[in-house]
Protein backbone atom coordinates (compact mmCIF):
# COMPACT_ATOMS: atom_id res chain seq x y z
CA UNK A 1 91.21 -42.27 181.16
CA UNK A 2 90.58 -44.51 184.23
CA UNK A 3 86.50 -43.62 184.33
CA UNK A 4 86.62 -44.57 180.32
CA UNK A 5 88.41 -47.79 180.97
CA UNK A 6 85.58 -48.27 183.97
CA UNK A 7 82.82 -47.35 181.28
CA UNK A 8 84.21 -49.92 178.74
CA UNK A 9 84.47 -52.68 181.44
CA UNK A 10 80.65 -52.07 182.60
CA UNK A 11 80.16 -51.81 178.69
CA UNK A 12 80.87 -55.43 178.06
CA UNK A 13 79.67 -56.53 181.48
CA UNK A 14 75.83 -54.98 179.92
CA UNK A 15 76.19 -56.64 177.05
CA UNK A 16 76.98 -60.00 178.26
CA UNK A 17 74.01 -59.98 180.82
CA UNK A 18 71.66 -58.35 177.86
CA UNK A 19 72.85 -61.42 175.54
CA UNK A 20 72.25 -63.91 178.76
CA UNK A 21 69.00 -62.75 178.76
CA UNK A 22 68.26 -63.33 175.25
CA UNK A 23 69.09 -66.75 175.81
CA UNK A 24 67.18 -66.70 179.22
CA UNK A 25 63.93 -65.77 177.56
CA UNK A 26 64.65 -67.99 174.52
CA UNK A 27 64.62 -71.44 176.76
CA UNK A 28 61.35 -69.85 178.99
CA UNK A 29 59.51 -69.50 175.91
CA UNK A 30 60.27 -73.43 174.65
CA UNK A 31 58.44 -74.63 178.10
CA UNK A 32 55.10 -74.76 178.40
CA UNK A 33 53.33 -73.90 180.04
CA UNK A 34 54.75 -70.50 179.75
CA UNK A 35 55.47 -68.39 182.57
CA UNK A 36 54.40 -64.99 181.43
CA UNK A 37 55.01 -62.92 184.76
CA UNK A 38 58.88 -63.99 184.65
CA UNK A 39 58.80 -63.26 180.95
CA UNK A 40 57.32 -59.76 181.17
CA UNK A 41 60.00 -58.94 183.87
CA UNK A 42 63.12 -60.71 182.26
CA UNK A 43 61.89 -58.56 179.25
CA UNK A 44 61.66 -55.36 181.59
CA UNK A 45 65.00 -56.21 182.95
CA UNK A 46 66.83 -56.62 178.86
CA UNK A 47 64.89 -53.08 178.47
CA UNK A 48 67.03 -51.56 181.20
CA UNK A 49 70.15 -52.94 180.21
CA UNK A 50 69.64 -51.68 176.44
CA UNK A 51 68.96 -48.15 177.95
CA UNK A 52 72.16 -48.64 180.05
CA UNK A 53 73.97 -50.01 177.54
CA UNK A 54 72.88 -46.99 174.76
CA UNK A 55 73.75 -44.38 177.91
CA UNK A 56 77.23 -45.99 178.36
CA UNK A 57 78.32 -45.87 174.61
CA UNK A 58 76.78 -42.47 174.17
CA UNK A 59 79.31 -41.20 177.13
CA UNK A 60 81.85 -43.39 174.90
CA UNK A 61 81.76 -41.14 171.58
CA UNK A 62 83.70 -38.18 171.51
CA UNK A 63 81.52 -35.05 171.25
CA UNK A 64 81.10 -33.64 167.69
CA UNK A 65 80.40 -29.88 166.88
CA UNK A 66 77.94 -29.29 164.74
């Protein structure tokens, strides 16, 4: 029960930095000039955190027999 609690707690903490970087990339792209080397990476970064995030709440769900 502790390592689900644990997975939970890294769950949100994902999701909050995934949503930060929404909002990151959001205010880059209303300042020209652009910087499109710290966009491709912030982009790169929200990319890992989705595939983290999708890992985490895949451990999450209980396993189903077909």
């Amino acid at each position: 029960m502790e390592d689900e609690e644990e997975l939970r707690e890294k769950l949100i903490e994902l999701k909050r930095e995934h949503q930060d970087m929404d909002d990151i990339i959001d205010r880059l792209m209303q300042h020209q000039p652009v910087d499109f080397l710290q966009l491709q990476r912030l982009k790169k970064r929200k990319l890992v955190l989705r595939d983290m995030i999708q890992k985490i709440e895949s451990n999450l769900l209980p396993d189903i027999i077909a």
